[in-house]
Every structure is written in structure tokens, then in C-alpha cells.
C-alpha atoms as a PDB file:
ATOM      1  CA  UNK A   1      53.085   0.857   2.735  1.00  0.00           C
ATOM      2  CA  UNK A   2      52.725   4.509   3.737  1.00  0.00           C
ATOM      3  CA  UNK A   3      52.388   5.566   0.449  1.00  0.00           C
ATOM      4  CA  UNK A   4      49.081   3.708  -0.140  1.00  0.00           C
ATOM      5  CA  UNK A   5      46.794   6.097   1.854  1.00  0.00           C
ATOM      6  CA  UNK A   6      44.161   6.310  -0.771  1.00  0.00           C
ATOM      7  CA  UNK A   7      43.809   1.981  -0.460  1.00  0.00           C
ATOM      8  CA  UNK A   8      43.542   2.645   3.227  1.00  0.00           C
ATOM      9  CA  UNK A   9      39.718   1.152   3.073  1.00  0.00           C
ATOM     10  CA  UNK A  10      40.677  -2.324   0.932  1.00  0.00           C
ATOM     11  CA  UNK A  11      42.044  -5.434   1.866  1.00  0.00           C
ATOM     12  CA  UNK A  12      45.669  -6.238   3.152  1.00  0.00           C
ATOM     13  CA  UNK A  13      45.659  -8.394   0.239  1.00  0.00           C
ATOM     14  CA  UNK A  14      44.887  -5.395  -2.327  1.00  0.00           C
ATOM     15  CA  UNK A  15      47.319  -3.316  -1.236  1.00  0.00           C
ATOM     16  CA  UNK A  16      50.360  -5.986  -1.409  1.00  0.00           C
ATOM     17  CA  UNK A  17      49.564  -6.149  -4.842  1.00  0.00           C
ATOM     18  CA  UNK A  18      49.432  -2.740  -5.443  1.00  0.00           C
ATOM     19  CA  UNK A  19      52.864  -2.650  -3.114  1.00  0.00           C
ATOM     20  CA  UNK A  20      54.070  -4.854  -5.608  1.00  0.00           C
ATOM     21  CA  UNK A  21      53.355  -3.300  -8.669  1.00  0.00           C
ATOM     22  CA  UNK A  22      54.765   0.137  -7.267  1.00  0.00           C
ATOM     23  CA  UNK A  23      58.274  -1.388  -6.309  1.00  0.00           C
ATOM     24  CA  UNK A  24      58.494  -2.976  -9.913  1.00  0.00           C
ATOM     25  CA  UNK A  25      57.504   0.114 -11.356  1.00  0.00           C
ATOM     26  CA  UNK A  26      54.672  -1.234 -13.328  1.00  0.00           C
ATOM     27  CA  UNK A  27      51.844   0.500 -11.452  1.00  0.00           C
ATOM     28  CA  UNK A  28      51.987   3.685 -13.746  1.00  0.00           C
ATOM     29  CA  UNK A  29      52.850   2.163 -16.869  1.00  0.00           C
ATOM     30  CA  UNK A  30      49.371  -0.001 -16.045  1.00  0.00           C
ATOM     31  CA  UNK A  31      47.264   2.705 -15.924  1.00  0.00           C
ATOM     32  CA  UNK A  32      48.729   4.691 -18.651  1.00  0.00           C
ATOM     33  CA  UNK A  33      48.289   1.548 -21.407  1.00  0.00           C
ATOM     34  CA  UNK A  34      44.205   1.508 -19.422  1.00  0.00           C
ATOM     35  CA  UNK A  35      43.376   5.128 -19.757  1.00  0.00           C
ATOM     36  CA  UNK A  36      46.140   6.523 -22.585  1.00  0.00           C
ATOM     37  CA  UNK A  37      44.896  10.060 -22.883  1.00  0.00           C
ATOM     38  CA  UNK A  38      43.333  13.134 -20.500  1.00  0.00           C
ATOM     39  CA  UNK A  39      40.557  14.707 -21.162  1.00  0.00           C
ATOM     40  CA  UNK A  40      39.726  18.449 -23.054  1.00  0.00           C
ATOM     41  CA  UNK A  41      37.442  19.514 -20.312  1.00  0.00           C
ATOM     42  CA  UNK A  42      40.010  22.707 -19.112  1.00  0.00           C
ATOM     43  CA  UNK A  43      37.640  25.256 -18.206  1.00  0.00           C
ATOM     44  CA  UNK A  44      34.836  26.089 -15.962  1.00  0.00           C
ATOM     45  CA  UNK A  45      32.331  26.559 -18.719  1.00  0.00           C
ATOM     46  CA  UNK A  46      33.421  22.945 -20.439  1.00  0.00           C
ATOM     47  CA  UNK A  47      33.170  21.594 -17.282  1.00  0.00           C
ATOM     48  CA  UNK A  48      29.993  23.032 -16.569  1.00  0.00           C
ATOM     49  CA  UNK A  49      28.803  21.854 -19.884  1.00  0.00           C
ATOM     50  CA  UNK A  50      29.898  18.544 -19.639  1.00  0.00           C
ATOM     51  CA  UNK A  51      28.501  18.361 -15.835  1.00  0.00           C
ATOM     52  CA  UNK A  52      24.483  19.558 -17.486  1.00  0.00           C
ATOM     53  CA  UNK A  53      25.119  16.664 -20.272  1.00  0.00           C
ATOM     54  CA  UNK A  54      24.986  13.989 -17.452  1.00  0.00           C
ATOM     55  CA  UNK A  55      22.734  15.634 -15.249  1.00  0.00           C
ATOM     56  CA  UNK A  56      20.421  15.915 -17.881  1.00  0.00           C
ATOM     57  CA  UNK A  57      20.932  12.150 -19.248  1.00  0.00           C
ATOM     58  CA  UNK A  58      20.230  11.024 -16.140  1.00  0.00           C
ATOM     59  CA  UNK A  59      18.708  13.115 -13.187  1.00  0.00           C
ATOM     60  CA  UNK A  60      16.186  15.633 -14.986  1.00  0.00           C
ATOM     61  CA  UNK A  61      14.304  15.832 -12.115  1.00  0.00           C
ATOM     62  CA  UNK A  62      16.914  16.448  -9.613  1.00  0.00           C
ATOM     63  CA  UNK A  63      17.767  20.206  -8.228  1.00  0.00           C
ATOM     64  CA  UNK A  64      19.245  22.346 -10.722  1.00  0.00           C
ATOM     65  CA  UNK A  65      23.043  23.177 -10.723  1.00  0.00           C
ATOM     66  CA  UNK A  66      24.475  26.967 -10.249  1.00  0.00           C
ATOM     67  CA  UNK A  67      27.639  26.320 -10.145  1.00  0.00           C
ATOM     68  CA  UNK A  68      30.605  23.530 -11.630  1.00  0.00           C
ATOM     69  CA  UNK A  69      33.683  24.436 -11.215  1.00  0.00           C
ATOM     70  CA  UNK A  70      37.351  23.068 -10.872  1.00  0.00           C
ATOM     71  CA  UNK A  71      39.050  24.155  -7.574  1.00  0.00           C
ATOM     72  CA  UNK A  72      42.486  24.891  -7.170  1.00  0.00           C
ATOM     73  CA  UNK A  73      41.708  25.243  -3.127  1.00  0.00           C
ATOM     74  CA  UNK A  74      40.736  22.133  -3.290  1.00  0.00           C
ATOM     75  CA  UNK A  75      43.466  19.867  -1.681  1.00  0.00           C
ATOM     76  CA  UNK A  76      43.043  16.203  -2.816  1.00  0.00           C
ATOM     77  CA  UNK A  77      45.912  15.005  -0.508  1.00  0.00           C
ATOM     78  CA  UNK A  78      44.419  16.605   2.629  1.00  0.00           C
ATOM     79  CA  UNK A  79      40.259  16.786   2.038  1.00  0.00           C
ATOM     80  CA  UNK A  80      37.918  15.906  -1.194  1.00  0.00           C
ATOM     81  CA  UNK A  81      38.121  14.983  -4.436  1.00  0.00           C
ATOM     82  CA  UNK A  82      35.021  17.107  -5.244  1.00  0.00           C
ATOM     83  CA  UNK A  83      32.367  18.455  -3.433  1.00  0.00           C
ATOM     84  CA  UNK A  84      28.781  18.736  -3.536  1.00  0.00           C
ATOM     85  CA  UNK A  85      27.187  22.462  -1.705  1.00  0.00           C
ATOM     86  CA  UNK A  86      24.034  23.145  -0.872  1.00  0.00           C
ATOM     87  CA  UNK A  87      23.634  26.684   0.518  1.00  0.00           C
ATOM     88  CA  UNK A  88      20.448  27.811   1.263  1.00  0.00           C
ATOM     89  CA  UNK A  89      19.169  31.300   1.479  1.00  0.00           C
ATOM     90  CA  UNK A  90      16.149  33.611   2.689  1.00  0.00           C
ATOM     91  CA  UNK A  91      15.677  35.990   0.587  1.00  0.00           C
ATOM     92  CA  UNK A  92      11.727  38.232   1.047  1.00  0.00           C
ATOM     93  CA  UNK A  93       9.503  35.552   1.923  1.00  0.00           C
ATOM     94  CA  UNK A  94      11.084  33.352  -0.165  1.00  0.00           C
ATOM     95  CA  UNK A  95      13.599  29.890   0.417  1.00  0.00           C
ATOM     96  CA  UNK A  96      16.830  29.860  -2.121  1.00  0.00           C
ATOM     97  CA  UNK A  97      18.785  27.146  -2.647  1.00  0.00           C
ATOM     98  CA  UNK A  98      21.338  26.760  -4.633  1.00  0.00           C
ATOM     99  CA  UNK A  99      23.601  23.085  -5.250  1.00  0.00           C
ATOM    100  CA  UNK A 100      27.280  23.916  -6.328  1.00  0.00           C
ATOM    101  CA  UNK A 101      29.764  21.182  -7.301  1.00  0.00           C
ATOM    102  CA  UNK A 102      33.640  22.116  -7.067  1.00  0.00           C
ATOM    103  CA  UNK A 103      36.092  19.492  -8.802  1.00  0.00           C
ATOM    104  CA  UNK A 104      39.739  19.280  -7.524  1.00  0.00           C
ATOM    105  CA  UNK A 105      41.995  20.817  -9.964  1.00  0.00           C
ATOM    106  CA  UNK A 106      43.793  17.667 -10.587  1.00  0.00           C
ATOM    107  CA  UNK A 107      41.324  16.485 -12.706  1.00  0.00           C
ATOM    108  CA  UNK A 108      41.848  18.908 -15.276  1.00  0.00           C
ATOM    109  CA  UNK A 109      44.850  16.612 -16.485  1.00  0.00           C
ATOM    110  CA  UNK A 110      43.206  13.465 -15.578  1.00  0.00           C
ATOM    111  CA  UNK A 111      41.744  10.719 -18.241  1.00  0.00           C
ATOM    112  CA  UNK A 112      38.233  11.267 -18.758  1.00  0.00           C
ATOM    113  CA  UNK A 113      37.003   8.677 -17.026  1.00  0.00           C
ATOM    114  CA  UNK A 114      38.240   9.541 -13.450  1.00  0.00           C
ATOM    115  CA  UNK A 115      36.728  13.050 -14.337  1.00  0.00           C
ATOM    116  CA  UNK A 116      33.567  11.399 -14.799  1.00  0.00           C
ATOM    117  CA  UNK A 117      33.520   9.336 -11.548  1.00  0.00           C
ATOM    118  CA  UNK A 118      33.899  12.320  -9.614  1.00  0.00           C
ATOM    119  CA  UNK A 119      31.075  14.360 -11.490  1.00  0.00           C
ATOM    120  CA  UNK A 120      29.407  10.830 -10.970  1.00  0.00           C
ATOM    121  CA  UNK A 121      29.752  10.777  -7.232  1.00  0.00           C
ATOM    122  CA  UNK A 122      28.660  14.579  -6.893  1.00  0.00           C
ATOM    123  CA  UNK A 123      25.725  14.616  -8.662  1.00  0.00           C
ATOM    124  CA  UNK A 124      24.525  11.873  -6.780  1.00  0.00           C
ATOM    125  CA  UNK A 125      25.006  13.664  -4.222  1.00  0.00           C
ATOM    126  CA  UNK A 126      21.754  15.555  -5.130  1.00  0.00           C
ATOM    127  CA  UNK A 127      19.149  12.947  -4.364  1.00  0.00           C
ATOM    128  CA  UNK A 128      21.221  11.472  -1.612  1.00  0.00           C
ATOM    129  CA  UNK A 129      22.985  13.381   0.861  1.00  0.00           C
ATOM    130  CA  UNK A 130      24.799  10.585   2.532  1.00  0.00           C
ATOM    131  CA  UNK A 131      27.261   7.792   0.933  1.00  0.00           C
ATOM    132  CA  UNK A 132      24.467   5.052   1.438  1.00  0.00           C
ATOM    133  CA  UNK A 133      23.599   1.979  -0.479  1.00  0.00           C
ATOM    134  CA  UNK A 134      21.272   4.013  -2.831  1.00  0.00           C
ATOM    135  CA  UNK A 135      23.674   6.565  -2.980  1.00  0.00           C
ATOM    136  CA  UNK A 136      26.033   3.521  -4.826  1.00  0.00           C
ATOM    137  CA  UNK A 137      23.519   2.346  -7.072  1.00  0.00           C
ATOM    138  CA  UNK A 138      22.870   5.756  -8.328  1.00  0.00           C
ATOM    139  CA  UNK A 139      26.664   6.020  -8.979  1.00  0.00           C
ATOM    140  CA  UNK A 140      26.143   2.645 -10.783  1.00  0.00           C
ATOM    141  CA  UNK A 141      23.164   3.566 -12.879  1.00  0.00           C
ATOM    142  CA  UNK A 142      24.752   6.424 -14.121  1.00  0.00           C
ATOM    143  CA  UNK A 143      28.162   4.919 -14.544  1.00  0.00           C
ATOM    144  CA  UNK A 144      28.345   0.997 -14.940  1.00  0.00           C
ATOM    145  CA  UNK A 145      32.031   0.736 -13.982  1.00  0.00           C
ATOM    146  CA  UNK A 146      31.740   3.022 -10.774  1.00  0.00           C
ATOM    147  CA  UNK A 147      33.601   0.828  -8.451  1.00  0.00           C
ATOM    148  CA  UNK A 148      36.282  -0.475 -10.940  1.00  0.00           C
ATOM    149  CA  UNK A 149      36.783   3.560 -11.661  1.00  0.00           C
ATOM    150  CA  UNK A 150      36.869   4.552  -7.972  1.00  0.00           C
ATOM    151  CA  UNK A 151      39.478   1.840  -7.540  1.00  0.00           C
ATOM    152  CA  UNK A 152      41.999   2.920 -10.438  1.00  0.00           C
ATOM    153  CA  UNK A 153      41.290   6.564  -9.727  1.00  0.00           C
ATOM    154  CA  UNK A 154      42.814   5.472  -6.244  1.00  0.00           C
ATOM    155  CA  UNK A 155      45.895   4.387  -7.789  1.00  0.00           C
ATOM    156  CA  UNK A 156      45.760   7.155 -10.416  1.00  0.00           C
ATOM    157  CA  UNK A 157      46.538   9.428  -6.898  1.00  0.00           C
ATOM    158  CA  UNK A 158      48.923   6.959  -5.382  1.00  0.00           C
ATOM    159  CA  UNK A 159      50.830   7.482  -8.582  1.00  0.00           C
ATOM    160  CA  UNK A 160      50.749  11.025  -8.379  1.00  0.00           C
ATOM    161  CA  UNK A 161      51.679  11.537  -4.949  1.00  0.00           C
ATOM    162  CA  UNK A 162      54.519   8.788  -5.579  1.00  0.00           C
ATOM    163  CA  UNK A 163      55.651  10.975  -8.471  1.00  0.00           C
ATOM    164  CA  UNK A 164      55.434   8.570 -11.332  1.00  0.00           C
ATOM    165  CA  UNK A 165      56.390   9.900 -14.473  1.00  0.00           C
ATOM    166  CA  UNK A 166      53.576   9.750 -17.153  1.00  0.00           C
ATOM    167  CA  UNK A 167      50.394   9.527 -15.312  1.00  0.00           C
ATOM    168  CA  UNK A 168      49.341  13.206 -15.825  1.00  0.00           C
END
């Protein structure tokens, strides 16, 4: 079960099954028939776009955004998924901050909904720095199906690194 790195935090249990459904090569074809298509969201500006849309639906009051973008550098084997960057500045007499979010570049081909988790999970990051039980119900509130997505987005990557055919 060395391929199941991304499962590392669920139960034995979970990732026999998963196990399971990789050796009968049913663990791609699975998510393909859940989440048939990938997204439109190619660029920087889209994504930027599409990042405001949910900010602004649910965290008006939150610190604004200067930056969304995807990030090739961004190793999803190694590090993140995303990441949420708050730099902050003196500039005159004056305190500058400024909140970036960077997206791994693997979600440019991913369905929409994984692409959403993660833009989920960083924006959350804005009112709460650390991955806390508010942190969670924030995720929640702005996407019902938060866990179940974290989960399949999990075996979205385990299919990827695997190599199955079809997921992208």
C-alpha cells in the first residue's frame, strides 16, 4: 500500500478498500462516471475571477485578495495542494498586507469540484490561520460536501500518481 500516501491519515479499513478498487482497476473508472468532465478555469485571470465569485458569496468581509494564481512550482507530490500567503509590508508609516493564493497546476485539468475544494480550503484560510475546528466548518459553510470532496480529491491524486488512464 505504498501507493496510497495521500490516505495516509484514514483508517486501515479505508485504504483496503481503496487497495481493492486500485488492483481491480475500478478506482479510476469510479471517479471518472462521479466527476465526468474538468473544468474551463485555464488561466490566471479565470481563476482569479472564479476565486472573487466565492469570496464574495461568502466572505465579504474577509481581507481582500491580490493575487490567484495556478503554480507550476507548486509540487503536489512533495508539498501543497494550494497555498494561502500573507506577506506583510512597511511601507512610510504605513502596514501593507497583502493575502495571495497559489493553486497547484494540476488543477487546471481537474473536475471542477476538486478545484473548488482547494479554493475552498484557501480562502478559509483568511479568517483562520490554522486547520482548526472552525477552520472545517468554514470549509463546510461554503462548500456542503467538503469532506466527501477532500476524500475523492485524495484518490483523484492516488490515481494520478498511479498513472490511471482517464482521470485528467
Amino acid at each position: 500500500m505504498a501507493g496510497l500516501k495521500y490516505l495516509a491519515g484514514y483508517s486501515p479499513q479505508v485504504n483496503e478498500q481503496v487497495q481493492r478498487l486500485i488492483d481491480s482497476g475500478e478506482l479510476a473508472g469510479r471517479l471518472r462516471k462521479k466527476y465526468p468532465a474538468s473544468h474551463t478555469i485555464r488561466t490566471d485571470k479565470a481563476l482569479y475571477t472564479y476565486t472573487m465569485e466565492l469570496k464574495n458569496q461568502f466572505m465579504r468581509q474577509s481581507n481582500p485578495l491580490s493575487k490567484v494564481v495556478y503554480d507550476d512550482k507548486l509540487d503536489v507530490l512533495h508539498q501543497a495542494l494550494g497555498l494561502h500567503t500573507f506577506i506583510s509590508r512597511v511601507q512610510g508609516g504605513n502596514l501593507k498586507a497583502k493575502h495571495e493564493i497559489r493553486v497547484g497546476a494540476v488543477f487546471k485539468t481537474a473536475p471542477l469540484e476538486f478545484l473548488r475544494m482547494i479554493v475552498v480550503h484557501e480562502l478559509a484560510h483568511l479568517r483562520e490561520k490554522e486547520h482548526n475546528k472552525a477552520f472545517y466548518k468554514l470549509c463546510e459553510y461554503m462548500e456542503p460536501d467538503y469532506h466527501q470532496l477532500e476524500f475523492d480529491m485524495r484518490l483523484y491524486l492516488t490515481c494520478l500518481e498511479l498513472g490511471a488512464e482517464g482521470v485528467k
